[in-house]
C-alpha atoms as a PDB file:
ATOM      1  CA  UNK A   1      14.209  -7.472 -17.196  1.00  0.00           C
ATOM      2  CA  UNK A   2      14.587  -6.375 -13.569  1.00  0.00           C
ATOM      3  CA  UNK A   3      14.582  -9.380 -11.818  1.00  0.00           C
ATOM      4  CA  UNK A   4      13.001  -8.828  -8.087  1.00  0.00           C
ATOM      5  CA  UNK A   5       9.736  -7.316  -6.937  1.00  0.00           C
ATOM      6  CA  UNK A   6       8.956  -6.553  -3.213  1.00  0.00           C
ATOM      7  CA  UNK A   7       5.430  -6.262  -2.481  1.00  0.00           C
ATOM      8  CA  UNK A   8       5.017  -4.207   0.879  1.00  0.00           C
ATOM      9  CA  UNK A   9       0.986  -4.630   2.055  1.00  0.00           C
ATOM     10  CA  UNK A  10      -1.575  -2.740   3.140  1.00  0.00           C
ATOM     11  CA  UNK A  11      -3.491  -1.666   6.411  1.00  0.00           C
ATOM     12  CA  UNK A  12      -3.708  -5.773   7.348  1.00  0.00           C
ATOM     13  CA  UNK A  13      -0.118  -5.878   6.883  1.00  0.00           C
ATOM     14  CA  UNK A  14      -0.881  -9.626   6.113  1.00  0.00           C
ATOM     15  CA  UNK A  15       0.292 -10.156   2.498  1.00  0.00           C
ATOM     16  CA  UNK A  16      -2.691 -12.225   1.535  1.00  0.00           C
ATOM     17  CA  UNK A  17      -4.446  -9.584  -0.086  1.00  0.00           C
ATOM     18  CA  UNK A  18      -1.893  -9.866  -2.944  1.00  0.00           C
ATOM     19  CA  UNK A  19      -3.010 -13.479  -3.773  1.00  0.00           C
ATOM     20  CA  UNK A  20      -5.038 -12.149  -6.928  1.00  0.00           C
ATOM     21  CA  UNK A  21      -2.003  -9.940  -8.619  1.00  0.00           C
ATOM     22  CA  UNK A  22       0.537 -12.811  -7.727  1.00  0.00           C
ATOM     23  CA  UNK A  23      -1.985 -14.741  -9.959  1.00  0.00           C
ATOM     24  CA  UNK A  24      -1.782 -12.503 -13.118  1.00  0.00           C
ATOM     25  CA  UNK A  25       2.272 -12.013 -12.195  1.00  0.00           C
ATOM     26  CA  UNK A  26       3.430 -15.384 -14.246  1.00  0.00           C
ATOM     27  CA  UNK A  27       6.929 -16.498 -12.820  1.00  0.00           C
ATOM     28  CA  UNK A  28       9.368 -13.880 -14.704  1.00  0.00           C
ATOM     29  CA  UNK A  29      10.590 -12.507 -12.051  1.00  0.00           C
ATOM     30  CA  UNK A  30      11.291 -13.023  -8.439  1.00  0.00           C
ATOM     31  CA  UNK A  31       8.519 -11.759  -5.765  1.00  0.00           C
ATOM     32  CA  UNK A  32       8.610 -11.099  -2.171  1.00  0.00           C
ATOM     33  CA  UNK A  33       6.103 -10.259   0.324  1.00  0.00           C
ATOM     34  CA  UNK A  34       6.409  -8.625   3.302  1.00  0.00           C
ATOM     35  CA  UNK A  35       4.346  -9.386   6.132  1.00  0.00           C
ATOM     36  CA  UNK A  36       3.697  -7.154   9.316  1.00  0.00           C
ATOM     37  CA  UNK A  37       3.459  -8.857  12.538  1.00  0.00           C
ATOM     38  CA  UNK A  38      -0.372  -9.146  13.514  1.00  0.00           C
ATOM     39  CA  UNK A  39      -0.480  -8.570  17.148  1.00  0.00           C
ATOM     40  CA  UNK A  40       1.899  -6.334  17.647  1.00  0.00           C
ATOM     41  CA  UNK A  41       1.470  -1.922  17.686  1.00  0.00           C
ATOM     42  CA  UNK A  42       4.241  -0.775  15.853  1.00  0.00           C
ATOM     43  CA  UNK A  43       5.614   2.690  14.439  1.00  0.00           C
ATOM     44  CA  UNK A  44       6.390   3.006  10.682  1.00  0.00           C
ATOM     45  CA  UNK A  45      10.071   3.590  11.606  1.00  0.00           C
ATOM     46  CA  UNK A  46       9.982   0.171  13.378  1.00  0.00           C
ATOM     47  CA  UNK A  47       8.117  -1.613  10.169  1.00  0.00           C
ATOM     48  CA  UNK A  48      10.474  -0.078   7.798  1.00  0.00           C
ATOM     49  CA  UNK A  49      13.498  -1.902   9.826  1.00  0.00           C
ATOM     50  CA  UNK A  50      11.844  -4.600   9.946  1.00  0.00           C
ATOM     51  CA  UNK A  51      11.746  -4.920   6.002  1.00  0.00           C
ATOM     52  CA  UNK A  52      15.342  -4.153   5.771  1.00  0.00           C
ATOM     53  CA  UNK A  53      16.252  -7.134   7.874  1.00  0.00           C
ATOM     54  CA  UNK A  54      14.020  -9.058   5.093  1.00  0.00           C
ATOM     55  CA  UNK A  55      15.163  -7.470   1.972  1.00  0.00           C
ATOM     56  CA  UNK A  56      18.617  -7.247  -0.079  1.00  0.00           C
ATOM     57  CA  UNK A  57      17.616  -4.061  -1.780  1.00  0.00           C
ATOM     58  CA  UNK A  58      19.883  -3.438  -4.923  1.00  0.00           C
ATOM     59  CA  UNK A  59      19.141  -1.388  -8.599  1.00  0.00           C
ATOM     60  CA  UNK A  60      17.548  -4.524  -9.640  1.00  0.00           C
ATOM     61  CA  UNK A  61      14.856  -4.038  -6.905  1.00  0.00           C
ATOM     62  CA  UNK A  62      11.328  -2.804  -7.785  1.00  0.00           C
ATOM     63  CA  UNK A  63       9.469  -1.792  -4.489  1.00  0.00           C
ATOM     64  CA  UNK A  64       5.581  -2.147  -4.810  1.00  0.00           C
ATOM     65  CA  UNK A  65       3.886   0.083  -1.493  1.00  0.00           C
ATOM     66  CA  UNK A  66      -0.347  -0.497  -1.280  1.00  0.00           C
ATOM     67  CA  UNK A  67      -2.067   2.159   0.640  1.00  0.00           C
ATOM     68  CA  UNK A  68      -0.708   2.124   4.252  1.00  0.00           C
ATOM     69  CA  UNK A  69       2.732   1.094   3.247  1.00  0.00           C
ATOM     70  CA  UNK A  70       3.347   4.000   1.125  1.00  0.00           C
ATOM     71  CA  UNK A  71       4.225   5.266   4.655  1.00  0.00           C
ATOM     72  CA  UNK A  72       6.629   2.474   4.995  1.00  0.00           C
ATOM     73  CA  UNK A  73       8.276   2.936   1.273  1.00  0.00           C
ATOM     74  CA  UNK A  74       8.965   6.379   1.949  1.00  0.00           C
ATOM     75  CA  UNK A  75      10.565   6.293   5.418  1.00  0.00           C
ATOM     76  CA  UNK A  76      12.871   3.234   3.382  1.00  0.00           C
ATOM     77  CA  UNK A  77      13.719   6.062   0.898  1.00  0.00           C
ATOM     78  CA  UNK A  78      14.937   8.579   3.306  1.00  0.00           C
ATOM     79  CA  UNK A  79      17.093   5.838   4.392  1.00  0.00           C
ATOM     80  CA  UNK A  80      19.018   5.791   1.112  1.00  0.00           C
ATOM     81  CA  UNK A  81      18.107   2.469   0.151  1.00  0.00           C
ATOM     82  CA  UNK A  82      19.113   1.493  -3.605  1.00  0.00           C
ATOM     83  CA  UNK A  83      15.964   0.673  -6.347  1.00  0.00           C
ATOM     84  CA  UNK A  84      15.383   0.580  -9.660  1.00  0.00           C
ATOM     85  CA  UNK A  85      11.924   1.929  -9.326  1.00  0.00           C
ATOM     86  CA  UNK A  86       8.853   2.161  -6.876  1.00  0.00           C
ATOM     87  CA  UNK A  87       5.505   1.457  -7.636  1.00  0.00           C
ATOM     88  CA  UNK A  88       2.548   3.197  -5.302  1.00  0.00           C
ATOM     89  CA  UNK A  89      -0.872   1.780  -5.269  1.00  0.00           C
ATOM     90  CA  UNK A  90      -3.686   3.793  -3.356  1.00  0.00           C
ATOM     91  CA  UNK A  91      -0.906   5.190  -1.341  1.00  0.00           C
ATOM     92  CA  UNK A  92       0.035   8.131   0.446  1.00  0.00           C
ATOM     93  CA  UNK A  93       3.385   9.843   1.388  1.00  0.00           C
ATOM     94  CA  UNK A  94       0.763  11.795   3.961  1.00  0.00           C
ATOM     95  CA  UNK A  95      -2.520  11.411   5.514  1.00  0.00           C
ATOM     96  CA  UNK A  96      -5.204  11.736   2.605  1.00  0.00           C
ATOM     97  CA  UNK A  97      -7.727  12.768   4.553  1.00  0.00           C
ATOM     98  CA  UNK A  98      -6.653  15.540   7.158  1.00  0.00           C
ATOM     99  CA  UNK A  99     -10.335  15.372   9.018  1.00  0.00           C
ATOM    100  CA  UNK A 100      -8.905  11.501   9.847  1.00  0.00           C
ATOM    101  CA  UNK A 101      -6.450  13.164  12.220  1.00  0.00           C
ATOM    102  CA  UNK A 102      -9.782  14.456  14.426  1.00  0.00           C
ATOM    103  CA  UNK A 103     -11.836  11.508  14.298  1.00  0.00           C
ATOM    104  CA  UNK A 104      -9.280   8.785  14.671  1.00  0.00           C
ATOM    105  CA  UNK A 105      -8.793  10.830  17.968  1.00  0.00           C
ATOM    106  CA  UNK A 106     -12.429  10.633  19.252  1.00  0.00           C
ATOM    107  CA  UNK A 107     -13.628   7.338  17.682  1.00  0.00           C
ATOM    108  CA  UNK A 108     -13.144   4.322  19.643  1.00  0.00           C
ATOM    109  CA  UNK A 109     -11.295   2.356  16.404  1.00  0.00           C
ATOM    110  CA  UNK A 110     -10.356  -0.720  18.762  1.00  0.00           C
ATOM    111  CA  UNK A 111     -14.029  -1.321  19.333  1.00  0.00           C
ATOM    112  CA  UNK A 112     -14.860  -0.710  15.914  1.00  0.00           C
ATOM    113  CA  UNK A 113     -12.402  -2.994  14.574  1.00  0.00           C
ATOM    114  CA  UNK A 114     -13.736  -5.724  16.542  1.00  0.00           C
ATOM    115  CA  UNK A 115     -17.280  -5.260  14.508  1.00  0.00           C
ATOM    116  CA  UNK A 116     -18.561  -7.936  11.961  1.00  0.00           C
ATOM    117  CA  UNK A 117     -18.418  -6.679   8.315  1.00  0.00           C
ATOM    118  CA  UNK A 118     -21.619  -6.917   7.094  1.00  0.00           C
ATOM    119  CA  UNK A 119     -22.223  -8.523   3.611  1.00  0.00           C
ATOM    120  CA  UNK A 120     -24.055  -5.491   2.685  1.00  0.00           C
ATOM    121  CA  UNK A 121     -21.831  -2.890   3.525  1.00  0.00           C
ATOM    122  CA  UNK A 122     -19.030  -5.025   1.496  1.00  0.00           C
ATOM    123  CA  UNK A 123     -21.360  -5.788  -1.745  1.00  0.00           C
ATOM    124  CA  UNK A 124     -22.136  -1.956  -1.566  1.00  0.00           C
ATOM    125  CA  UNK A 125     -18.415  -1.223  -1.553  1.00  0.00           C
ATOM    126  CA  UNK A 126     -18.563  -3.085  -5.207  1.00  0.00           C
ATOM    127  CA  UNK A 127     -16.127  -6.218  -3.456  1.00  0.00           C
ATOM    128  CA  UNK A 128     -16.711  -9.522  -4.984  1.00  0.00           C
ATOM    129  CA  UNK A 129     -17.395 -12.484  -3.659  1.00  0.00           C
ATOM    130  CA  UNK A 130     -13.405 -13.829  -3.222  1.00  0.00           C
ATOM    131  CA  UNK A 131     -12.353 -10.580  -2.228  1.00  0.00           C
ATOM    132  CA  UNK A 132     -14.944 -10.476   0.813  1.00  0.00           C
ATOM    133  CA  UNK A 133     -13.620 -14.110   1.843  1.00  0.00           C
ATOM    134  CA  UNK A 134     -10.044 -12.556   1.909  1.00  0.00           C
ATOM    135  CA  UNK A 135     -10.847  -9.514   3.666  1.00  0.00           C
ATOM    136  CA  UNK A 136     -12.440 -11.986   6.042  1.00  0.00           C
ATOM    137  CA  UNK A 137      -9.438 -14.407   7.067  1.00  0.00           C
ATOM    138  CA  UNK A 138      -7.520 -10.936   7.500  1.00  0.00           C
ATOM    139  CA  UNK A 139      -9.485 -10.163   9.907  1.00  0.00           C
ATOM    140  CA  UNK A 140      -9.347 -12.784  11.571  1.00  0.00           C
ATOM    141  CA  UNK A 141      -5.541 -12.927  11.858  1.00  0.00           C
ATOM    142  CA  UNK A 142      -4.942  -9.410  12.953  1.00  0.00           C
ATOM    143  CA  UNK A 143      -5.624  -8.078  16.014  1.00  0.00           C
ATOM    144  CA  UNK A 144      -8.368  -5.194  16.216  1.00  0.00           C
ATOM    145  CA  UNK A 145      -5.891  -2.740  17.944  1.00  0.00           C
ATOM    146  CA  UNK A 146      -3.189  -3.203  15.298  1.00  0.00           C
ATOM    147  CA  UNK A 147      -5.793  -1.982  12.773  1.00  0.00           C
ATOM    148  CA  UNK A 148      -6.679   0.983  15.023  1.00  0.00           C
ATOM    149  CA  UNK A 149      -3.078   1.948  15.500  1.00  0.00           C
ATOM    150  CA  UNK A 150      -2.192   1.943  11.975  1.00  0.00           C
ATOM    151  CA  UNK A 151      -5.516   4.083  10.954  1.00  0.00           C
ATOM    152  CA  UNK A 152      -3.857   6.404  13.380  1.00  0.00           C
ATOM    153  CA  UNK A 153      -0.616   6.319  12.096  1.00  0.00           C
ATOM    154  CA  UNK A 154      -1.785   7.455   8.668  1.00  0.00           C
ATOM    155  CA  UNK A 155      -4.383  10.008  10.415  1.00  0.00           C
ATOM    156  CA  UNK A 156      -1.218  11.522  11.893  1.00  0.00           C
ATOM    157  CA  UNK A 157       1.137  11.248   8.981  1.00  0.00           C
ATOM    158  CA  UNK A 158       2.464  14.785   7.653  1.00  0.00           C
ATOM    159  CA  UNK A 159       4.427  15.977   4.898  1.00  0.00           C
ATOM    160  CA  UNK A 160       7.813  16.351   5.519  1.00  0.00           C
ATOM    161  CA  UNK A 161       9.788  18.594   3.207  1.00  0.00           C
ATOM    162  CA  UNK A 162      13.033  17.594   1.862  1.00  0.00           C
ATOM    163  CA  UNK A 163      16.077  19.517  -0.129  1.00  0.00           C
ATOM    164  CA  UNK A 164      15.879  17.155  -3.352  1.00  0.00           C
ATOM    165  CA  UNK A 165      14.213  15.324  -5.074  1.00  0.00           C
ATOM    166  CA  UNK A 166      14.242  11.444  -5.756  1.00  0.00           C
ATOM    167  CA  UNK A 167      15.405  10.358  -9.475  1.00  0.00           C
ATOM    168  CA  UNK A 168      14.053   6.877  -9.487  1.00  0.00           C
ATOM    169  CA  UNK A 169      11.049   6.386 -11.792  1.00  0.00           C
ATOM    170  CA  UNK A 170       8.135   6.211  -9.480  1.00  0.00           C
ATOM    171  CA  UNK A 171       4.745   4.979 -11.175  1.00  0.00           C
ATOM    172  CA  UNK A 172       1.371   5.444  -9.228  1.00  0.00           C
ATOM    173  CA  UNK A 173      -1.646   3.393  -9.605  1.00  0.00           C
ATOM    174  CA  UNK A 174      -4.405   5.289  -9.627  1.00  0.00           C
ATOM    175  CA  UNK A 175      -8.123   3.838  -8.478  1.00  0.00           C
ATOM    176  CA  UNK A 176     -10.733   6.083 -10.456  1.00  0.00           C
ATOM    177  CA  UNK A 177     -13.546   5.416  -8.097  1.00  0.00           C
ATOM    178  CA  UNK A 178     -10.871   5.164  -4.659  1.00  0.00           C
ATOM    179  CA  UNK A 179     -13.066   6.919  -1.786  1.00  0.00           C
ATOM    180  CA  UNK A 180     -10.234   6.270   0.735  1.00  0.00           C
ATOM    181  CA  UNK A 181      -7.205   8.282  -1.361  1.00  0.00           C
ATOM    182  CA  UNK A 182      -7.877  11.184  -3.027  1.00  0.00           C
ATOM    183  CA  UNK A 183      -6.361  12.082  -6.551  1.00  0.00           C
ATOM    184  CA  UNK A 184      -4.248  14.933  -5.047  1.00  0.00           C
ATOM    185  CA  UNK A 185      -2.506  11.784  -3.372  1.00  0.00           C
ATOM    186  CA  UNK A 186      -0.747  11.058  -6.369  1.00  0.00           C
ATOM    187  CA  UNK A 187       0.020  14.669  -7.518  1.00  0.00           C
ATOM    188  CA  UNK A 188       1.729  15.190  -4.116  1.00  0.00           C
ATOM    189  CA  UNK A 189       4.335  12.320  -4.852  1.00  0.00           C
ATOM    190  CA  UNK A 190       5.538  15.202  -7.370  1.00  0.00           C
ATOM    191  CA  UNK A 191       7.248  16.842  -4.531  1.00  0.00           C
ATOM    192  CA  UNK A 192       9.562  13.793  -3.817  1.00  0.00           C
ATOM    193  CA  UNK A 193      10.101  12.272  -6.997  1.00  0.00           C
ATOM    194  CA  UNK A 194      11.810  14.198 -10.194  1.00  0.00           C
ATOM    195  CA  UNK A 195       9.534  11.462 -12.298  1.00  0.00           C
ATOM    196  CA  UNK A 196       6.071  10.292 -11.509  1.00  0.00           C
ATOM    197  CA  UNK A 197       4.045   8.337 -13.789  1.00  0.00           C
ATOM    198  CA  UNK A 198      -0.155   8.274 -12.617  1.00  0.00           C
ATOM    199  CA  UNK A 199      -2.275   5.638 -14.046  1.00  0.00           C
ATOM    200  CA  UNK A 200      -5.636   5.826 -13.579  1.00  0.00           C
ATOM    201  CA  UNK A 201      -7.283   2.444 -13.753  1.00  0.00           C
ATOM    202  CA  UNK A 202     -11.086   2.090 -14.569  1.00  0.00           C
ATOM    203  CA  UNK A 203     -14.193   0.526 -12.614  1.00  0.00           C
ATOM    204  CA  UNK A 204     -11.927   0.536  -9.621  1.00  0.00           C
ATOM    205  CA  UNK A 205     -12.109   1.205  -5.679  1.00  0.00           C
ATOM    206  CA  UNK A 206      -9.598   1.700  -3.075  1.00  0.00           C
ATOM    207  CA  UNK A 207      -8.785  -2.161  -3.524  1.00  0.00           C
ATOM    208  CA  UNK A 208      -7.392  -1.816  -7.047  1.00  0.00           C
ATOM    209  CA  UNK A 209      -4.910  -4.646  -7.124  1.00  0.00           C
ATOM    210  CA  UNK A 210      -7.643  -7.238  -6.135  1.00  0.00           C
ATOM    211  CA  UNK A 211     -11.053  -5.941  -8.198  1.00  0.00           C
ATOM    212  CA  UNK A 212      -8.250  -5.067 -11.182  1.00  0.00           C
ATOM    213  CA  UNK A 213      -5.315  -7.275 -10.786  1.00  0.00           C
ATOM    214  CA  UNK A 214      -5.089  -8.166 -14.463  1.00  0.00           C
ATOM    215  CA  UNK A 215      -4.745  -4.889 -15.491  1.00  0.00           C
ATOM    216  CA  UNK A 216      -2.578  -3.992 -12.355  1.00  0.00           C
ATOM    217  CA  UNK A 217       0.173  -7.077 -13.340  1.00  0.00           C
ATOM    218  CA  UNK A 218       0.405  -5.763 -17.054  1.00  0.00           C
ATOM    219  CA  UNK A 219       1.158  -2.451 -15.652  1.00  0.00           C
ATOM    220  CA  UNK A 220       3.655  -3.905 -12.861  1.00  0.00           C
ATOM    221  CA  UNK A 221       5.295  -6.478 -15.678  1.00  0.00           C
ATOM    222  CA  UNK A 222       6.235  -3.044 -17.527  1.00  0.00           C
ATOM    223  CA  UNK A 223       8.109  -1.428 -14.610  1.00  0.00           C
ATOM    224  CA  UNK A 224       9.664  -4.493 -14.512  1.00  0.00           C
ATOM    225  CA  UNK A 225      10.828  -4.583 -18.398  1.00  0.00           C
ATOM    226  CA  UNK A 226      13.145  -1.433 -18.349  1.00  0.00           C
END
């Protein structure tokens, strides 16, 4: 069994959103989490050092990238860094929605941001009770224009060709009912990666590892067996 697991987070950059799949994990394996500073406005260049000053990557490594940090993963890829394997979750390589680009150039996100989730707008989004507490403290922590920034980051993100192809497995985890990432999401990882494995996980949104962590553990505790 591959014996490390790097969990790189999403758009809060916080780490606390794993809490549920570190539940389901069990302790065969070594995990760590990555955490983005909160207050600070940083490129994905600048993230992606910053995880290489936390992480000994080696081929016993399995890198797990949720949404936003599939930005991050790939930028540590084109550095040459050694894995076993990489896991996406509701991740990108590029924007998934191009209209973002537009919008996160006229909307004032910072102001947004600072707006109260309301507990309808969260139920409606089919988030439970635990997951709107979470999404709660993370917003608390992180500063509105670090949000903003990092919407903009992945509004701007393109495609970037390259000669050849990655040969370590990559798996995606698919959300079936994700309106944030777009199927073709996954599909496009097929231009990076010689093997790409899409699972499509059932009566989920875009926050698949928390409203399907058991499901999303079994299928992380298999990349980990080979």
């Amino acid at each position: 069994m591959i014996k490390k697991l790097v969990l790189l987070p999403g758009l809060d950059g916080t780490g606390l959103l794993f809490q549920p799949l570190l539940e389901q994990l069990g302790s065969d394996f070594s995990v760590q989490i990555i955490r983005y500073p909160p207050d600070q406005c940083q490129s994905v260049q600048t993230l992606a050092a910053q995880v290489r000053e936390q992480v000994v990557f080696d081929s016993d490594t399995v890198l797990l990238a949720e949404s936003f940090s599939g930005l991050v993963a790939m930028e540590l890829l084109r550095q040459n860094i050694p894995l076993h394997s990489i896991i996406f979750c509701a991740s990108f390589a590029s924007t998934p929605r191009p209209w973002l680009l537009k919008l996160a150039t006229i909307l004032p996100l910072e102001l947004l941001f600072q707006l109260p989730l309301p507990d309808f707008l969260l139920r409606w989004l089919g988030l439970n009770a635990r997951l709107i507490g979470l999404i709660r403290q993370v917003r608390e922590q992180v500063s509105p224009a670090v949000f903003a920034y990092r919407l903009r980051l992945i509004a701007a993100a393109q495609h970037q060709p390259q000669e050849q192809r990655w040969e370590i497995p990559c798996r995606y985890l698919r959300a079936a009912d994700d309106w944030a990432v777009p199927e073709r999401c996954a599909e496009a990882l097929r231009q990076y990666f010689t093997t790409v494995k899409v699972t499509r996980i059932k009566q989920s949104g875009h926050f698949l590892l928390q409203s399907q962590p058991a499901a999303c553990a079994t299928l992380v505790k298999h990349q980990m067996s080979f």
